[in-house]
Protein backbone atom coordinates (compact mmCIF):
# COMPACT_ATOMS: atom_id res chain seq x y z
CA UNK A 1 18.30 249.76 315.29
CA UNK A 2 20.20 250.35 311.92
CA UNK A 3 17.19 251.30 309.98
CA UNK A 4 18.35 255.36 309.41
CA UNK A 5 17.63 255.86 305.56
CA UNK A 6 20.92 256.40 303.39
CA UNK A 7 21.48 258.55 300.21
CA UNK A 8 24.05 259.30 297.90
CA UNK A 9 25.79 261.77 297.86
CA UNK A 10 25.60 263.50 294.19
CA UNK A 11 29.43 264.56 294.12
CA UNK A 12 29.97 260.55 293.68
CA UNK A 13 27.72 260.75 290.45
CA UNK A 14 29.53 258.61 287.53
CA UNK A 15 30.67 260.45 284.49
CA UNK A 16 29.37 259.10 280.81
CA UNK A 17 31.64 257.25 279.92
CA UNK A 18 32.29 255.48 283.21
CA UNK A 19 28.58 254.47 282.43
CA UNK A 20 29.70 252.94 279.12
CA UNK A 21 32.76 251.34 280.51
CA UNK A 22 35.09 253.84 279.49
CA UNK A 23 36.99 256.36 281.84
CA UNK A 24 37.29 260.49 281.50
CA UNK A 25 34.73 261.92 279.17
CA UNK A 26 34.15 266.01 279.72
CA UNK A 27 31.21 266.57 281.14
CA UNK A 28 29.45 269.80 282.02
CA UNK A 29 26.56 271.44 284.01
CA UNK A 30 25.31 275.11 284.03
CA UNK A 31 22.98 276.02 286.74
CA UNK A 32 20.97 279.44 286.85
CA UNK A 33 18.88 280.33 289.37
CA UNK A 34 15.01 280.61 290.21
CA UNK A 35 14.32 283.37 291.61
CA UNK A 36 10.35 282.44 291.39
CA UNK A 37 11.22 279.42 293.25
CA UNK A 38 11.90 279.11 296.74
CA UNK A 39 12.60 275.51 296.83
CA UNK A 40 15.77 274.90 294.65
CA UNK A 41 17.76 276.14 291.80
CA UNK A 42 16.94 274.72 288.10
CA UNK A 43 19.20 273.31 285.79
CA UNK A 44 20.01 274.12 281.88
CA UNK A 45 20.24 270.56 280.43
CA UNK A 46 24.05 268.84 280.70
CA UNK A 47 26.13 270.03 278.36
CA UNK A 48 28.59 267.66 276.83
CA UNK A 49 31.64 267.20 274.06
CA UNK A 50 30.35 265.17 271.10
CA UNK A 51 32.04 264.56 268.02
CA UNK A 52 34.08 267.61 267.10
CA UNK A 53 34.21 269.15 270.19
CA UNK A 54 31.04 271.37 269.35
CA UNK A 55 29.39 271.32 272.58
CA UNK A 56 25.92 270.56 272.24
CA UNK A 57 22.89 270.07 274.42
CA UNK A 58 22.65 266.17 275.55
CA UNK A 59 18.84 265.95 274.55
CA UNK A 60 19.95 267.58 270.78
CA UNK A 61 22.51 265.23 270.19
CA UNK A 62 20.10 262.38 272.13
CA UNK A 63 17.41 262.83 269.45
CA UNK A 64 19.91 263.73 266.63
CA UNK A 65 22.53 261.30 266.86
CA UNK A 66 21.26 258.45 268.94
CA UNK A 67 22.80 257.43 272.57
CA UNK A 68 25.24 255.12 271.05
CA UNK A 69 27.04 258.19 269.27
CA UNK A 70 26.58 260.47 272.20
CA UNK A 71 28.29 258.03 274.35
CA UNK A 72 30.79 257.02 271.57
CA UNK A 73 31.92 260.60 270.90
CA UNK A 74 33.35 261.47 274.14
CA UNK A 75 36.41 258.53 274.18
CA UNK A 76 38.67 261.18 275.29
CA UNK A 77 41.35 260.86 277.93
CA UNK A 78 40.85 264.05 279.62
CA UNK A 79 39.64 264.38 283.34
CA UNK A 80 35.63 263.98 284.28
CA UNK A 81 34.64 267.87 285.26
CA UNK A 82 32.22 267.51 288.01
CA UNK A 83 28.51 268.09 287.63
CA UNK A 84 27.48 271.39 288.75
CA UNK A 85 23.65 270.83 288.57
CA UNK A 86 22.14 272.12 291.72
CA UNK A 87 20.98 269.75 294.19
CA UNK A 88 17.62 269.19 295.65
CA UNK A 89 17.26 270.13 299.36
CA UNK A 90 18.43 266.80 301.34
CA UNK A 91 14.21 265.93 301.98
CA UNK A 92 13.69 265.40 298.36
CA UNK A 93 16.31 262.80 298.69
CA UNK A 94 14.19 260.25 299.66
CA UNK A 95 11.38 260.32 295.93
CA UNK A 96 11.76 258.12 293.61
CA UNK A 97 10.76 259.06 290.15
CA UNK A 98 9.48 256.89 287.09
CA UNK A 99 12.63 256.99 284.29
CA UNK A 100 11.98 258.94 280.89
CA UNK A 101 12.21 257.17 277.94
CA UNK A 102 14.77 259.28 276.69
CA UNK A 103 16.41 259.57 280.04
CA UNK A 104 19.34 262.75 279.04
CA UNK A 105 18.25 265.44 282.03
CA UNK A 106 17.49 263.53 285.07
CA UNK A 107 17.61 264.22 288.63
CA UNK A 108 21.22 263.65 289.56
CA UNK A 109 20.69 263.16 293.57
CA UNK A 110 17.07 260.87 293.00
CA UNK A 111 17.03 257.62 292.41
CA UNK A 112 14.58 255.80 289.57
CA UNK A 113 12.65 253.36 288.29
CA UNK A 114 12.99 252.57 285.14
CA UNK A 115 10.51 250.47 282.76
CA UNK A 116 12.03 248.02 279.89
CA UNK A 117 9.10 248.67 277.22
CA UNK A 118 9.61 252.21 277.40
CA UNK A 119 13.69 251.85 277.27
CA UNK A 120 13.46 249.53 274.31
CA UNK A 121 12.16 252.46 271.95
CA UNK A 122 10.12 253.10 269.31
CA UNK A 123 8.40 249.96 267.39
CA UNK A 124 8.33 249.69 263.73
CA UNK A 125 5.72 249.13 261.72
CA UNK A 126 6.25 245.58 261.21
CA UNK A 127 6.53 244.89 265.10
CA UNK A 128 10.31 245.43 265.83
CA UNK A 129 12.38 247.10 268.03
CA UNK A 130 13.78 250.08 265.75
CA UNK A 131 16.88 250.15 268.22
CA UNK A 132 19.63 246.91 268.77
CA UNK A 133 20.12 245.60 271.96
CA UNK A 134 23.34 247.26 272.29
CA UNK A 135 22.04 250.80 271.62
CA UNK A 136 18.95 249.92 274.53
CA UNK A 137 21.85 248.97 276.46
CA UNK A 138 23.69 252.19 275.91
CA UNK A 139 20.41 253.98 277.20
CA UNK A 140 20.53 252.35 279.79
CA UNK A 141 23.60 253.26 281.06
CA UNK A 142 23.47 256.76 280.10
CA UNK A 143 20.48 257.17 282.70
CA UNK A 144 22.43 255.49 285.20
CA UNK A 145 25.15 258.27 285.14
CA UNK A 146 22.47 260.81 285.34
CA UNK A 147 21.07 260.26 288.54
CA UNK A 148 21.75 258.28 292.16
CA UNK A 149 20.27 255.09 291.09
CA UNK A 150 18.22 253.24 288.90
CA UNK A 151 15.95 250.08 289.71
CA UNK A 152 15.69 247.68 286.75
CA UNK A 153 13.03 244.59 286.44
CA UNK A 154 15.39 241.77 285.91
CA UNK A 155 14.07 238.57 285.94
CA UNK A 156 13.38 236.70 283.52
CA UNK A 157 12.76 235.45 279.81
CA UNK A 158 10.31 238.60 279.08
CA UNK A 159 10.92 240.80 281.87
CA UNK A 160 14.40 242.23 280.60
CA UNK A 161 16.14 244.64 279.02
CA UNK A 162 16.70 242.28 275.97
CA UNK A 163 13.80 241.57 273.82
CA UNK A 164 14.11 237.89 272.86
CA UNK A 165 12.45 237.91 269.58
CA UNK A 166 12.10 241.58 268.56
CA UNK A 167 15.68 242.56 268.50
CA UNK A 168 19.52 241.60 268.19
CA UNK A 169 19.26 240.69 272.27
CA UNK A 170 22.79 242.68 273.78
CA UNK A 171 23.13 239.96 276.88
CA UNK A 172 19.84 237.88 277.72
CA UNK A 173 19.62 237.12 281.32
CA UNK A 174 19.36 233.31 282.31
CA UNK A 175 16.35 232.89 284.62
CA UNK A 176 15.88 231.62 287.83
CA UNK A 177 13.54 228.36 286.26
CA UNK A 178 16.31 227.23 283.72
CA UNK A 179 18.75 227.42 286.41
CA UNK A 180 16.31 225.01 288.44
CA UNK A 181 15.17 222.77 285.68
CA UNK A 182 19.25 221.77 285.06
CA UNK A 183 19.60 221.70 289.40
CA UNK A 184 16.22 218.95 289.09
CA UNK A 185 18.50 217.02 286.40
CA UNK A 186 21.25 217.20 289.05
CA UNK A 187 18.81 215.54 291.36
CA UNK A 188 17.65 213.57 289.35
CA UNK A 189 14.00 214.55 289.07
CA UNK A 190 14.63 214.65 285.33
CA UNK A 191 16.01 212.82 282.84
CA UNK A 192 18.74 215.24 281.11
CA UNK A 193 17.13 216.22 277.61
CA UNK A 194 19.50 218.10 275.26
CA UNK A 195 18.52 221.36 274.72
CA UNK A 196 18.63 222.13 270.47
CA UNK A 197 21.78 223.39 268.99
CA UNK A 198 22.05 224.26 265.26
CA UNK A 199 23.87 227.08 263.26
CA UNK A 200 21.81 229.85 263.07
CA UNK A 201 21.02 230.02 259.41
CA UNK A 202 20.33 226.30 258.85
CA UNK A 203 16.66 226.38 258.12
CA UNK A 204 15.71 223.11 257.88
CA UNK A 205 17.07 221.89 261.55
CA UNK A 206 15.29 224.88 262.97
CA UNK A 207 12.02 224.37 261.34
CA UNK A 208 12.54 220.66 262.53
CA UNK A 209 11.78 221.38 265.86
CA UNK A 210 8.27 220.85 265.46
CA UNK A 211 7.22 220.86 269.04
CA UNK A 212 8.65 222.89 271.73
CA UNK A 213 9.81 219.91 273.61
CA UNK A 214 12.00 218.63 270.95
CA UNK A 215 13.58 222.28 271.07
CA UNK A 216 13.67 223.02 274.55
CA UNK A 217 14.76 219.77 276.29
CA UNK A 218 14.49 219.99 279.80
CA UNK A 219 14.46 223.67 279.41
CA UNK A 220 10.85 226.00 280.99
CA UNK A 221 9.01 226.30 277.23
CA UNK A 222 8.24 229.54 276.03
CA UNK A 223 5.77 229.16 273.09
CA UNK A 224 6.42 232.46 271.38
CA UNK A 225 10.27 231.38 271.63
CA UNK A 226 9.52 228.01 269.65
CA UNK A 227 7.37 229.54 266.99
CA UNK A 228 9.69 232.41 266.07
CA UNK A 229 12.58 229.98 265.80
CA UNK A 230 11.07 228.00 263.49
CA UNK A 231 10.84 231.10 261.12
CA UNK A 232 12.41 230.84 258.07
CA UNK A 233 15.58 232.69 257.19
CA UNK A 234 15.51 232.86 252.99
CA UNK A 235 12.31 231.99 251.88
CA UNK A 236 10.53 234.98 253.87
CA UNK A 237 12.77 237.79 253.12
CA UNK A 238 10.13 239.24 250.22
CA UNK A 239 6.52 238.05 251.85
CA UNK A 240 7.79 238.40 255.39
CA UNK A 241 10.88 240.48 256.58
CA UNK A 242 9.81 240.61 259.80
CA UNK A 243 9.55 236.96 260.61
CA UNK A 244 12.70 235.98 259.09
CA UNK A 245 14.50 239.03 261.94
CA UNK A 246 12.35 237.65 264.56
CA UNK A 247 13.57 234.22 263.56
CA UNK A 248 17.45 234.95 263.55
CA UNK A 249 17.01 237.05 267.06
CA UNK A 250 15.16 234.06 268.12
CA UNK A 251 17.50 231.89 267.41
CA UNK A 252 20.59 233.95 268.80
CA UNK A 253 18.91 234.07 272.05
CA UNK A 254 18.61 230.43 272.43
CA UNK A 255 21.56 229.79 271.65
CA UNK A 256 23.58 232.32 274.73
CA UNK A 257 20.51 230.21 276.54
CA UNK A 258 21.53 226.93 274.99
CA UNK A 259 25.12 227.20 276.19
CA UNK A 260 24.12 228.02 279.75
CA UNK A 261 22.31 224.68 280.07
CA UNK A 262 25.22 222.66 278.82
CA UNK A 263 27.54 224.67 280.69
CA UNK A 264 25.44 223.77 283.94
CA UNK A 265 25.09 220.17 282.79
CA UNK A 266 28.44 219.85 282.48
CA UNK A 267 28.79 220.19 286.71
CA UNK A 268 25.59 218.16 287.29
CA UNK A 269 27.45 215.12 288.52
CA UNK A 270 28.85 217.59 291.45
CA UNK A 271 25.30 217.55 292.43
CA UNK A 272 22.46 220.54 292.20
CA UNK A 273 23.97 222.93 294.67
CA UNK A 274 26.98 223.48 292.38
CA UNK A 275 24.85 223.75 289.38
CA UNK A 276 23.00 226.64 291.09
CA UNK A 277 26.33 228.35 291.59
CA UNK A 278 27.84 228.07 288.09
CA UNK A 279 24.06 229.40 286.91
CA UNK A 280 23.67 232.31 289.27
CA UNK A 281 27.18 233.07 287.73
CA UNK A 282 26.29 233.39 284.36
CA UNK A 283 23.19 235.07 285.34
CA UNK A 284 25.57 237.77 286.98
CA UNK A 285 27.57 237.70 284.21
CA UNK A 286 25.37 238.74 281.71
CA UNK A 287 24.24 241.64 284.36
CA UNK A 288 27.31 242.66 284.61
CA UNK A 289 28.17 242.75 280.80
CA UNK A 290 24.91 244.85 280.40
CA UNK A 291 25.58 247.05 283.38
CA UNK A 292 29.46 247.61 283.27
CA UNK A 293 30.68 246.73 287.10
CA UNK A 294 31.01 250.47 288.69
CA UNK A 295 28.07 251.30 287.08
CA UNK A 296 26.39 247.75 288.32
CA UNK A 297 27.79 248.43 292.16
CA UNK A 298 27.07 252.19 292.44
CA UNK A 299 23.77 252.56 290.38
CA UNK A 300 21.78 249.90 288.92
CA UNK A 301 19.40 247.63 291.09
CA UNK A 302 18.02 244.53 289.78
CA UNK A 303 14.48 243.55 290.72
CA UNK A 304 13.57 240.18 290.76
CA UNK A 305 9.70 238.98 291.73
CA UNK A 306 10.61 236.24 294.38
CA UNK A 307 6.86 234.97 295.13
CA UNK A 308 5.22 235.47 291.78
CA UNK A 309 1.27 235.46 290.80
CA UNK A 310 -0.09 231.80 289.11
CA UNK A 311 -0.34 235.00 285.95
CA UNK A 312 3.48 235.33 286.47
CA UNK A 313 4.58 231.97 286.80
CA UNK A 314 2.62 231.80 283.37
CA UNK A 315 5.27 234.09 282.18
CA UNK A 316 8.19 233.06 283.05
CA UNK A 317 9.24 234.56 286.81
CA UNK A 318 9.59 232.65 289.31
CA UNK A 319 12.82 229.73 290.30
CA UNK A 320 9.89 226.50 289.69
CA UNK A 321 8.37 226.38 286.25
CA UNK A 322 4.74 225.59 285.51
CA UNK A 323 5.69 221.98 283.91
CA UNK A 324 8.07 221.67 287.12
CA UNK A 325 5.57 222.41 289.81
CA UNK A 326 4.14 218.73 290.66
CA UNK A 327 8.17 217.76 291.11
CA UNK A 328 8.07 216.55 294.91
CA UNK A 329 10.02 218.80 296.84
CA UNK A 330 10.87 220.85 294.05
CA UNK A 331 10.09 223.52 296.48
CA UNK A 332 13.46 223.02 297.87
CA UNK A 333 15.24 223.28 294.43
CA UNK A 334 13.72 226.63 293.83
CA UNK A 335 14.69 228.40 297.22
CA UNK A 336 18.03 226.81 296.83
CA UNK A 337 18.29 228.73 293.25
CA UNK A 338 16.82 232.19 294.22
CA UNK A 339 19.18 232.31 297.70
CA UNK A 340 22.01 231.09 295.43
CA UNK A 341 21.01 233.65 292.25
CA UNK A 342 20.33 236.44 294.73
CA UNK A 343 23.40 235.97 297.13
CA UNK A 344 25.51 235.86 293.91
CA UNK A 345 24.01 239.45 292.75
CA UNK A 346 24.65 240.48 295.88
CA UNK A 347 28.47 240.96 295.63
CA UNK A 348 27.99 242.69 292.30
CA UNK A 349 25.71 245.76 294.26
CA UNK A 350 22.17 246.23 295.55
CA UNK A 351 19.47 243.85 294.58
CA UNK A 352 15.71 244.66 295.22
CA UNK A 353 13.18 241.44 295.76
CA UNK A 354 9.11 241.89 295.11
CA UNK A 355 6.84 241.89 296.05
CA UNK A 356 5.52 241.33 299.92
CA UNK A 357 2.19 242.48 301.67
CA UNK A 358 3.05 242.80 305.08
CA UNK A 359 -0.52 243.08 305.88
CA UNK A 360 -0.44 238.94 305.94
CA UNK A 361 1.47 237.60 308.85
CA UNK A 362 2.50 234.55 306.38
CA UNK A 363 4.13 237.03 304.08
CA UNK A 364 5.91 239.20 306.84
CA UNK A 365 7.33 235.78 307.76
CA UNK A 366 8.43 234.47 303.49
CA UNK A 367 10.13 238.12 303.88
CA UNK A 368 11.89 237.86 307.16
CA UNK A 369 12.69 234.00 305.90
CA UNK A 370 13.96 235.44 302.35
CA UNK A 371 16.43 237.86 304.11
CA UNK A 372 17.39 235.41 306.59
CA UNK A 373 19.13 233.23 303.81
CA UNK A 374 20.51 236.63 302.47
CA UNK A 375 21.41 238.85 304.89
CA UNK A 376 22.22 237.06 308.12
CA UNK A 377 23.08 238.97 310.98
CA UNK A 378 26.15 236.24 312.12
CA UNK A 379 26.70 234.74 308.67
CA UNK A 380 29.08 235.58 306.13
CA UNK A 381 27.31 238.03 303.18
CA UNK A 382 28.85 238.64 300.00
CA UNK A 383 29.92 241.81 299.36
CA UNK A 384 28.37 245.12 300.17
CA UNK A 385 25.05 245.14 298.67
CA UNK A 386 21.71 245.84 299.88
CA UNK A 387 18.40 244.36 299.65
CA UNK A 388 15.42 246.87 298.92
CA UNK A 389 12.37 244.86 300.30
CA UNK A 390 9.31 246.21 298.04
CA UNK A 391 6.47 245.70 300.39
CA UNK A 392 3.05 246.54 299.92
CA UNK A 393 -0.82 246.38 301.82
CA UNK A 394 -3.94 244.60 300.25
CA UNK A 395 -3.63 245.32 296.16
CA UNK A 396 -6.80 245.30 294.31
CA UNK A 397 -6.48 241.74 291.90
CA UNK A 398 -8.03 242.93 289.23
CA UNK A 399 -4.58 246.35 288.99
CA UNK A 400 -1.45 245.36 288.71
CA UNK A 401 0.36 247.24 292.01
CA UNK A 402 -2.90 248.97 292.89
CA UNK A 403 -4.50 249.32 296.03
CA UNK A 404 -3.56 249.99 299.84
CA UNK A 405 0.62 250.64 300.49
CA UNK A 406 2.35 249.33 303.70
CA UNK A 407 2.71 252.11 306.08
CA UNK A 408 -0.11 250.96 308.19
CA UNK A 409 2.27 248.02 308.57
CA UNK A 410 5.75 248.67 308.25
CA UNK A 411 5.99 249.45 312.09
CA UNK A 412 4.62 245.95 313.54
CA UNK A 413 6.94 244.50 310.63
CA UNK A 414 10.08 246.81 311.35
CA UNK A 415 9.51 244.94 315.33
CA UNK A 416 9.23 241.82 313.39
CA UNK A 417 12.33 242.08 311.90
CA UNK A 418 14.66 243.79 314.84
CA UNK A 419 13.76 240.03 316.69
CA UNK A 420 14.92 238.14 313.62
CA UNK A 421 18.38 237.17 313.07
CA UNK A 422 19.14 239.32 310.22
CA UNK A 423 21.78 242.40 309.39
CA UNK A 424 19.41 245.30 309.50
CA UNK A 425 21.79 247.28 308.02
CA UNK A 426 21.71 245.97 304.67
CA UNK A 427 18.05 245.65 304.39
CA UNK A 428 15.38 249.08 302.90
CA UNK A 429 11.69 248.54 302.56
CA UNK A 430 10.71 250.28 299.62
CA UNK A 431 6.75 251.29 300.03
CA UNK A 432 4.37 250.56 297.65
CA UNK A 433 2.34 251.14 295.64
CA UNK A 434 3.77 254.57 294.59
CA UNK A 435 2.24 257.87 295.40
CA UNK A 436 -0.82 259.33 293.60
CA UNK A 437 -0.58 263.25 293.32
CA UNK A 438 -3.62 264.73 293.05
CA UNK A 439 -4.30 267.30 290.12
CA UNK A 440 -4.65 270.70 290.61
CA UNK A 441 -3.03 273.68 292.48
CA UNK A 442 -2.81 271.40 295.92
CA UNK A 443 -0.07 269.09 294.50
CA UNK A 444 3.14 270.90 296.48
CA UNK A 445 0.76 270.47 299.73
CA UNK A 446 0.06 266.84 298.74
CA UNK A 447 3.88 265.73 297.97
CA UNK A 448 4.64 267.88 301.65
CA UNK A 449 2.57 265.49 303.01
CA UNK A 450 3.84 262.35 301.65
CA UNK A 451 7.50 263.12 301.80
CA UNK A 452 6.38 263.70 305.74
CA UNK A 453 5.10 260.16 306.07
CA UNK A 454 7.76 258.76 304.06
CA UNK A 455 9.99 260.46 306.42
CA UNK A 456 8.53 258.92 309.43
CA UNK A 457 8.30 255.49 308.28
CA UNK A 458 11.90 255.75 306.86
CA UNK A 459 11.38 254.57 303.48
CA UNK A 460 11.49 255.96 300.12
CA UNK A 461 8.52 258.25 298.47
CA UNK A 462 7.82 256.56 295.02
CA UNK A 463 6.36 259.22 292.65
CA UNK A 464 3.66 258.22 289.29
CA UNK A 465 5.58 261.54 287.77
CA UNK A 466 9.03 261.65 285.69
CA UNK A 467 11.04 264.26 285.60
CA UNK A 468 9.93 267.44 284.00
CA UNK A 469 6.30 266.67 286.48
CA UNK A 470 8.59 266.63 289.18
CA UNK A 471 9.97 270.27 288.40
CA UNK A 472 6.70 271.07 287.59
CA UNK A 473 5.60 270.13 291.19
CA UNK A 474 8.60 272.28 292.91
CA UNK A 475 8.39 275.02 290.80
């Protein structure tokens, strides 16, 4: 019934610089082989041109240069050499590994998941991000080209790639709630409130502000946002460097915010439906500036929490903001924004949606509802994309993603979801929580065993290991 489990093949892995937007960088593998292990060949690190043509080991120049002149150096138009790494064996195909924080010798043929704090880099000792926003972003992407794909928690105001406050942000993301609070103006729920707009460097508008309303307008308030706006630029640049950065990032993030909210204002009279479109655009946009296109369609996979905890509406996720959520029907508003967001990232590649415990008849059903509006069997979809489903059994409140998986489940819900009305073939449950190895010398036995599972419930093995565990494991 279209649910076969598809990989990628890793002849179609991207070169570097096609990761940074740029065509034709050389790029080369050696492989040697194991001859103490049976179950693949090992690879020496990737080997790339850097600078002066010195060819140097991509961890080396990684650590020594930084990404952004590891990805710089190779601006060359000569042809992409293949990879030569050795492949897993096809049944490996379906783990899923955690991403390293300095992601430069990955798995080509697995895909990831990758984690924003650890991408962001080190942390100064005054708080900030030691790295820009554009050299995170340049990690990024040079993980991306390393491996088959990458799944990246997307979401929101603090779940990004972009720290707001703590560095230059490279392309913050417009959330789901902002795009609804302008679609309730539309409505006319709420009165339209000008968000604040002032040149960056003029103190004494900034500091101003002196509640978050008065900065935020009609806006979802962020508290940290308003108090590290308000920072001041000159005064604090002996007793208090770090709040005077935090202020100015602050400040530039707003602002790329600022302009979406005018810029979806500016439609509202054409009613909330095309505000929702001209937002999920510039959400898309600013994935797509992060993640070049190609790299967008063919590797990265933006996760987005569709029924959030009360904790993570606190936070940010979610289409309905906390001050929004006694708006009558604003219900409506909020589904309208996350099928319009989520339809809209659709043509760009895969998306994946969390989180869903199938063990709930209520939340099989939100699931089967959510890809109804996405994937309809006899409606048009945009583009090619697919929708990883994260799904998940009874998870222990007090643990984030802890507790029982779905594979007790996924069969009644698989039944569920051949009735529905929905085009199986662009729909993957992903099963979660990931997979526990246990410790000791019964590990191989133990990842046999789940990768035999996963294999009969068609769905992807998520591994707690990165990379070098993994080879650890096989080897």
């Amino acid at each position: 019934m279209g649910w076969r489990y598809q990989t990628e093949s890793p002849s179609k892995s991207l070169s570097t610089a096609e990761a940074d937007g740029r065509t034709h960088p050389t790029r080369k593998a050696l492989v040697v082989a194991d001859a103490a292990s049976p179950m693949r060949a090992h690879s020496i690190p990737v080997k790339m041109h850097a600078m002066t043509d010195e060819r140097i080991d991509r961890r080396t120049a990684f650590g020594r240069l930084g990404v952004g002149a590891v990805l710089l150096a190779s601006n060359r138009p000569t042809a992409a050499t293949p990879s030569l790494v050795a492949p897993l064996p096809d049944r490996f195909r379906r783990v899923v590994l955690r991403l390293d924080p300095d992601p430069v010798d990955l798995e080509a043929s697995l895909r990831y998941e990758g984690n924003n704090l650890d991408l962001r880099g080190p942390r100064g000792a005054e708080g900030l991000q030691v790295d820009s926003g554009e050299m995170v972003a340049r990690r990024w992407r040079l993980a991306a080209a390393g491996c088959a794909g990458l799944f990246v928690l997307r979401d929101s105001l603090w779940s990004q790639q972009d720290h707001p406050t703590r560095q230059h942000a490279f392309a913050p993301y417009l959330p789901p709630a902002w795009i609804t609070a302008a679609c309730l103006v539309a409505r006319g729920d709420l009165a339209w409130r000008p968000i604040f707009d002032a040149p960056i460097d003029d103190d004494s508008a900034w500091a101003g502000c002196t509640t978050p309303a008065s900065l935020f307008g009609n806006a979802p308030i962020s508290e940290h946002l308003h108090s590290s706006a308000r920072g001041l630029l000159r005064e604090t640049q002996t007793a208090d460097p770090a709040r005077s950065v935090m202020a100015t990032n602050a400040r530039r993030t707003f602002r790329k915010l600022g302009a979406a909210m005018r810029r979806m204002h500016a439609v509202s009279v054409d009613g909330p439906d095309m505000v929702a479109t001209i937002g999920a655009e510039i959400a898309c946009r600013t994935d797509r500036r992060y993640f070049p296109p190609e790299l967008r369609r063919r590797r990265f996979i933006p996760i987005t929490v569709t029924n959030p905890t009360t904790k993570e509406i606190g936070e940010g996720k979610g289409p309905v903001a906390p001050e929004h959520a006694s708006i009558p029907r604003v219900a409506e508003i909020g589904r309208m924004v996350m099928r319009s967001l989520l339809r809209r990232r659709l043509a760009d590649g895969d998306i994946a949606v969390e989180r869903y415990d199938l063990s709930q008849p209520e939340s099989r059903a939100a699931a089967i509802d959510l890809l109804r509006d996405l994937v309809p069997k006899d409606g048009p979809v945009p583009g090619d994309g697919r929708v990883w489903l994260w799904v998940n059994g009874p998870l222990d409140p007090r643990r984030k993603m802890r507790g029982v998986d779905a594979g007790e489940w996924i069969p009644t819900f698989r039944r569920e979801l051949d009735r529905s009305d929905i085009d199986h073939r662009r729909v993957r449950l992903f099963n979660k929580p990931s997979f526990d190895l246990p410790p000791g010398p019964n590990r191989a036995a133990a990842l046999d065993a789940g990768l035999a599972r996963a294999t009969q419930l068609d769905v992807p093995l998520s591994l707690n290991l990165r990379t070098t565990a993994f080879r650890l494991v096989l080897h």
